[in-house]
Protein backbone atom coordinates (compact mmCIF):
# COMPACT_ATOMS: atom_id res chain seq x y z
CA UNK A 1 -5.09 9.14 -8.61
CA UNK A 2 -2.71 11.48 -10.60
CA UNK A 3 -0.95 10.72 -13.67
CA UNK A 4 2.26 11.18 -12.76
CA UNK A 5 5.27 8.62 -11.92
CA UNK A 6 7.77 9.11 -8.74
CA UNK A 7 10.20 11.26 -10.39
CA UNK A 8 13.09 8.79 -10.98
CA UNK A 9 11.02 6.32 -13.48
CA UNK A 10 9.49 10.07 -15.25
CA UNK A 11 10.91 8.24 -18.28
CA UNK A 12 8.24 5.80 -18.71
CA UNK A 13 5.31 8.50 -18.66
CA UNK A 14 4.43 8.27 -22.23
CA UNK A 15 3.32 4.42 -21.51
CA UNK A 16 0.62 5.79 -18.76
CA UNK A 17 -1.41 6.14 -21.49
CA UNK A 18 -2.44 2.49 -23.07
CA UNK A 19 -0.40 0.51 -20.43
CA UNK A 20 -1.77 1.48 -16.92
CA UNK A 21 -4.50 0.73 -15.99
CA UNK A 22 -6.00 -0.29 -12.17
CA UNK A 23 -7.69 -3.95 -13.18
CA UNK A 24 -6.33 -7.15 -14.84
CA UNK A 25 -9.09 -6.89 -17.25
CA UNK A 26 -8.36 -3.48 -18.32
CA UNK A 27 -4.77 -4.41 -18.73
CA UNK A 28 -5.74 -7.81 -20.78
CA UNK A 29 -7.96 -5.44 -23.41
CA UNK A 30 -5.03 -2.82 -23.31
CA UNK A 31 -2.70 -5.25 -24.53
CA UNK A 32 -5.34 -6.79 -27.03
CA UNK A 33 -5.62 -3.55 -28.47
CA UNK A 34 -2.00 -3.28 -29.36
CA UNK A 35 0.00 -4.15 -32.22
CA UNK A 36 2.36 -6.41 -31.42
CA UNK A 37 5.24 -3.24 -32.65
CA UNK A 38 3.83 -1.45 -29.97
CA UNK A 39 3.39 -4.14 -27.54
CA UNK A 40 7.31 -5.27 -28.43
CA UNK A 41 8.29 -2.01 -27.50
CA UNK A 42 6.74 -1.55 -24.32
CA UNK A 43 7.84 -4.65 -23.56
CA UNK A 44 11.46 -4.36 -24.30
CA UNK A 45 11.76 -0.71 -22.66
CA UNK A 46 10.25 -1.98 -19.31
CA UNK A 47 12.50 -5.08 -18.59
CA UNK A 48 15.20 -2.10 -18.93
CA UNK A 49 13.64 -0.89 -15.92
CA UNK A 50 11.46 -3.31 -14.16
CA UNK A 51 14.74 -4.36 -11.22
CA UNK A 52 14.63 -0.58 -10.43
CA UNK A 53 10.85 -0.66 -10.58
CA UNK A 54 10.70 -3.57 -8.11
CA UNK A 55 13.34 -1.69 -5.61
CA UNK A 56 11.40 1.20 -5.25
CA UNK A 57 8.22 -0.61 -4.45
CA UNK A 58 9.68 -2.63 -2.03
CA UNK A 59 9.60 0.01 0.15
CA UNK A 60 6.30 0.42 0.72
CA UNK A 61 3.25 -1.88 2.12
CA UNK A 62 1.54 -2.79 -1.22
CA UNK A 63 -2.06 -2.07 0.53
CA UNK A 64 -0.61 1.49 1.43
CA UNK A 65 1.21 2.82 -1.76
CA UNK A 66 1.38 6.23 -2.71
CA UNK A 67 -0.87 7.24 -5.81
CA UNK A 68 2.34 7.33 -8.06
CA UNK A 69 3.41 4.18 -7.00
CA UNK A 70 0.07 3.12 -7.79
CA UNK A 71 0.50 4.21 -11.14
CA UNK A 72 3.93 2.84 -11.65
CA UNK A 73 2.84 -0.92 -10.23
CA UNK A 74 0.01 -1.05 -12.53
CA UNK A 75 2.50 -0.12 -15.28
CA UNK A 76 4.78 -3.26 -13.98
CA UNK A 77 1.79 -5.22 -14.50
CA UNK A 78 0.78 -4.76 -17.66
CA UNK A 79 4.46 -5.97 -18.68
CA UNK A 80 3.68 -9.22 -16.97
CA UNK A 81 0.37 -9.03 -20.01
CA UNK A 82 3.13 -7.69 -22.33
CA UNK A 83 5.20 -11.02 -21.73
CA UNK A 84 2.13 -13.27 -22.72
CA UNK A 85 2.13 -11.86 -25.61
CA UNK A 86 5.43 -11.53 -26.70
CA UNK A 87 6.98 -14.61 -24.70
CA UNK A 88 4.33 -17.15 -25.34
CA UNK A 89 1.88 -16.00 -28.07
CA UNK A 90 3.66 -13.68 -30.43
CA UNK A 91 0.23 -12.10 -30.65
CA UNK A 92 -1.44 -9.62 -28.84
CA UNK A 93 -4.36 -12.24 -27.70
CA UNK A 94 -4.20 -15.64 -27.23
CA UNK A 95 -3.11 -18.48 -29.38
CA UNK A 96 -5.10 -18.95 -32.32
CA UNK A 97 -8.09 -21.39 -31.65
CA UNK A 98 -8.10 -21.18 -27.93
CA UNK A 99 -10.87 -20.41 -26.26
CA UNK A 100 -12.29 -17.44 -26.69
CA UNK A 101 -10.64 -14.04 -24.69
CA UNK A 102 -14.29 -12.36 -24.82
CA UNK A 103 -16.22 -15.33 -22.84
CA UNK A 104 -13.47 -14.95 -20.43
CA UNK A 105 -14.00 -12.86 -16.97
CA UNK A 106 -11.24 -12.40 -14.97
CA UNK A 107 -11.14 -10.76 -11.46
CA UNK A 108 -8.03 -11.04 -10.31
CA UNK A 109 -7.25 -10.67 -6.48
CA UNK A 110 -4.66 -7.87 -6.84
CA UNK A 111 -7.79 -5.58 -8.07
CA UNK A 112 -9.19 -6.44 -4.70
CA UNK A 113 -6.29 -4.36 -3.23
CA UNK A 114 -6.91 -0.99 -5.33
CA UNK A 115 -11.02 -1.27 -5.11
């Protein structure tokens, strides 16, 4: 896959690095690596975007998108991990005295569709 965004979102290219990523769990430690400054930022800049992000995609068959599309939907996912934090944590990882993020595996079934 290339790192480069269709050319109408080129805007959000400096959060390919840190936010995109191809698995839920490599999105989860992305965002637990953040501050929450930097998490707050991506966060606010992609709900700027994320109705225009959601119209492109629509036009094309999620199982069949094109490698910049690819790269873009992953970065519309990590704001859904960006939310958690900012929306319901106001931390980067969970609530204090939860259980545990590490003993936690996650697979989620949208990975199935870029394995």
């Amino acid at each position: 896959m290339n790192n480069k965004l269709p050319e109408k979102f080129q805007d959000l290219e400096p959060f390919i690095v840190g936010w995109a990523a191809p698995s839920h769990e490599a999105r989860w430690h992305n965002r637990q690596a953040k501050s929450m400054a930097e998490i707050k930022d991506f966060y606010d800049y992609m709900l700027t975007r994320i109705d225009q992000i959601f119209d492109y995609l629509d036009q094309f068959p999620l199982q069949r998108l094109p490698d910049d599309a690819k790269l873009l939907f992953q970065l519309a996912l990590s704001l859904a991990e960006a939310g958690m934090a900012v929306e319901q944590f106001s931390a980067p990882d969970a609530a204090p005295g939860s259980f545990p993020a590490s003993r936690i595996g996650t697979k989620a079934v949208i990975d199935k569709l870029f394995a």
